[in-house]
Protein backbone atom coordinates (compact mmCIF):
# COMPACT_ATOMS: atom_id res chain seq x y z
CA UNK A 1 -73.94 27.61 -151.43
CA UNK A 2 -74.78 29.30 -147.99
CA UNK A 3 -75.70 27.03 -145.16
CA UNK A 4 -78.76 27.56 -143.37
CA UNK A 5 -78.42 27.08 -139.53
CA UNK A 6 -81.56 26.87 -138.59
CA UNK A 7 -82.55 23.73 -140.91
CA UNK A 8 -81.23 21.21 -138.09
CA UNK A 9 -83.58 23.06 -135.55
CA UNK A 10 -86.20 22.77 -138.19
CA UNK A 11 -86.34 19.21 -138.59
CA UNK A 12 -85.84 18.29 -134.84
CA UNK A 13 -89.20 21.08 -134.09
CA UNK A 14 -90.68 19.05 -137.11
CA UNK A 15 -89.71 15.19 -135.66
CA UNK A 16 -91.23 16.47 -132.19
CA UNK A 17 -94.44 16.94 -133.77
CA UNK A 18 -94.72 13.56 -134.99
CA UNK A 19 -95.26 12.53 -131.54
CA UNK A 20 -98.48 12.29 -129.90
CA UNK A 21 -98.74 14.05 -126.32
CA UNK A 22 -99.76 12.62 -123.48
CA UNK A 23 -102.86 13.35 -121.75
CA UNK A 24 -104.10 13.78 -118.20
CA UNK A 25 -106.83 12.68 -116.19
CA UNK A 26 -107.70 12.99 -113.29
CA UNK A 27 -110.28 11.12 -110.83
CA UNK A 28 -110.86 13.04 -107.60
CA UNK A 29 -113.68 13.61 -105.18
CA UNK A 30 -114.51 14.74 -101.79
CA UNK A 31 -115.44 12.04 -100.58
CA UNK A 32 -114.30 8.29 -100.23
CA UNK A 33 -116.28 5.12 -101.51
CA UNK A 34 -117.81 6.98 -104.54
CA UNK A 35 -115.87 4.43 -107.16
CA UNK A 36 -112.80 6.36 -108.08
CA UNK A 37 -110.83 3.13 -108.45
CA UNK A 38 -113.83 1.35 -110.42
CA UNK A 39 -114.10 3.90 -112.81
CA UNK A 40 -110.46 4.42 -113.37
CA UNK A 41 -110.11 1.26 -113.88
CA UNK A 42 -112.76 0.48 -116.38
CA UNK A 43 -111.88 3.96 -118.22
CA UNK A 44 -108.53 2.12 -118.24
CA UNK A 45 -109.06 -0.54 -119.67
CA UNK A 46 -111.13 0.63 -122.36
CA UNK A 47 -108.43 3.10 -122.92
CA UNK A 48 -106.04 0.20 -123.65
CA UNK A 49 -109.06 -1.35 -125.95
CA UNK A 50 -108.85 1.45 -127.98
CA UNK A 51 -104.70 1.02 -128.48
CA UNK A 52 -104.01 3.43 -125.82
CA UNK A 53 -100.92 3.08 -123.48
CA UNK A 54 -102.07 3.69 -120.12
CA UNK A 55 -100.33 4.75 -116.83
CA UNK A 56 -102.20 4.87 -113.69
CA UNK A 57 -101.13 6.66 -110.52
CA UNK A 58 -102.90 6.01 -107.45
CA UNK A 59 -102.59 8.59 -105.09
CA UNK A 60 -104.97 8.07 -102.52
CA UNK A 61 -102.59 8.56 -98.91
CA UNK A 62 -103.58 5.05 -96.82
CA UNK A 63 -106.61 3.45 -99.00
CA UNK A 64 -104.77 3.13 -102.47
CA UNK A 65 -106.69 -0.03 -103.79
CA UNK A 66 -106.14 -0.03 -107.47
CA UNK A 67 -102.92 -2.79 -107.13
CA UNK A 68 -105.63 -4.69 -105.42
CA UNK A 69 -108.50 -4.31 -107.34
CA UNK A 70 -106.12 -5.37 -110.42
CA UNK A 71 -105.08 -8.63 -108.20
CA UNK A 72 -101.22 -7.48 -107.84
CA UNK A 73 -98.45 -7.47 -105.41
CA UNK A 74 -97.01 -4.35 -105.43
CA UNK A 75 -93.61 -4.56 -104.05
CA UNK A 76 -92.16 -0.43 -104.71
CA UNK A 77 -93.92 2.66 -104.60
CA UNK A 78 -94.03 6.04 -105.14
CA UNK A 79 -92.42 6.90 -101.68
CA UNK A 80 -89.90 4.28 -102.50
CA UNK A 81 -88.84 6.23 -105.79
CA UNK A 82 -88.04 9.47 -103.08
CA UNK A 83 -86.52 7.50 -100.39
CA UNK A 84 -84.70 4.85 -102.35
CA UNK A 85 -83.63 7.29 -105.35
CA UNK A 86 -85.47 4.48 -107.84
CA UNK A 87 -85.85 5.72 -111.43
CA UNK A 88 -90.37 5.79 -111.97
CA UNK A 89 -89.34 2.86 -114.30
CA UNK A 90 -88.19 0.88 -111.37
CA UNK A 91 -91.67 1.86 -109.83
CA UNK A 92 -93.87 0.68 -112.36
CA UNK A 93 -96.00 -2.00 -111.97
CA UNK A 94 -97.48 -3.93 -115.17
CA UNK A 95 -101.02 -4.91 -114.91
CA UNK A 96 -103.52 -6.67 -117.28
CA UNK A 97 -102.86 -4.20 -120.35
CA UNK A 98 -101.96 -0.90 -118.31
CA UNK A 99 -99.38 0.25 -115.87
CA UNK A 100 -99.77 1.21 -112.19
CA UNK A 101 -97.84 3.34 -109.77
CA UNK A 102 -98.84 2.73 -106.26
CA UNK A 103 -98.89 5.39 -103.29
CA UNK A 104 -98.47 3.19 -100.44
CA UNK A 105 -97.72 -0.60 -99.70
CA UNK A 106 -99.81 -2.20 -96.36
CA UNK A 107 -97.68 -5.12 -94.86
């Protein structure tokens, strides 16, 4: 019986496409005050409605407001990951149904 080599390759190509990608979004604008964080939000959370896992990353330098809009302490951030050498799980903050990363923490 000859061995085929390829047939582990095969079925780790085939388990890969079991799993469902992730997808990208992203909320931007020119301008401030337009509802970026309301509408990621409620996108969001209707996401999560639908069985979706979601992941949010705020990234607005100085006015990040999703932790707040969500009524949460965020104790790390993003810029803690870099200058603490955290793992993003040590990052992530769980909200009502969804997950947050936040840019920047105000004391």
């Amino acid at each position: 019986m000859r061995h085929d080599q390829a047939d582990g390759l095969r079925k780790k190509l085939k388990a890969m496409q079991d799993f469902t990608q992730a997808k990208t979004i992203a909320v931007i604008s020119g301008k401030g005050g337009v509802g970026k964080s309301n509408i990621t939000i409620n996108f969001s959370l209707e996401l999560v409605r639908q069985r979706n896992r979601v992941l949010v990353i705020d990234m607005d330098i100085g006015m990040g407001n999703i932790d707040i809009l969500l009524g949460l302490h965020v104790e790390r951030t993003i810029i803690d990951m870099f200058e603490e050498h955290l793992s993003i799980q040590e990052i992530i903050q769980h909200g009502p149904g969804i997950w947050i990363i936040s840019q920047l923490v105000l004391d």
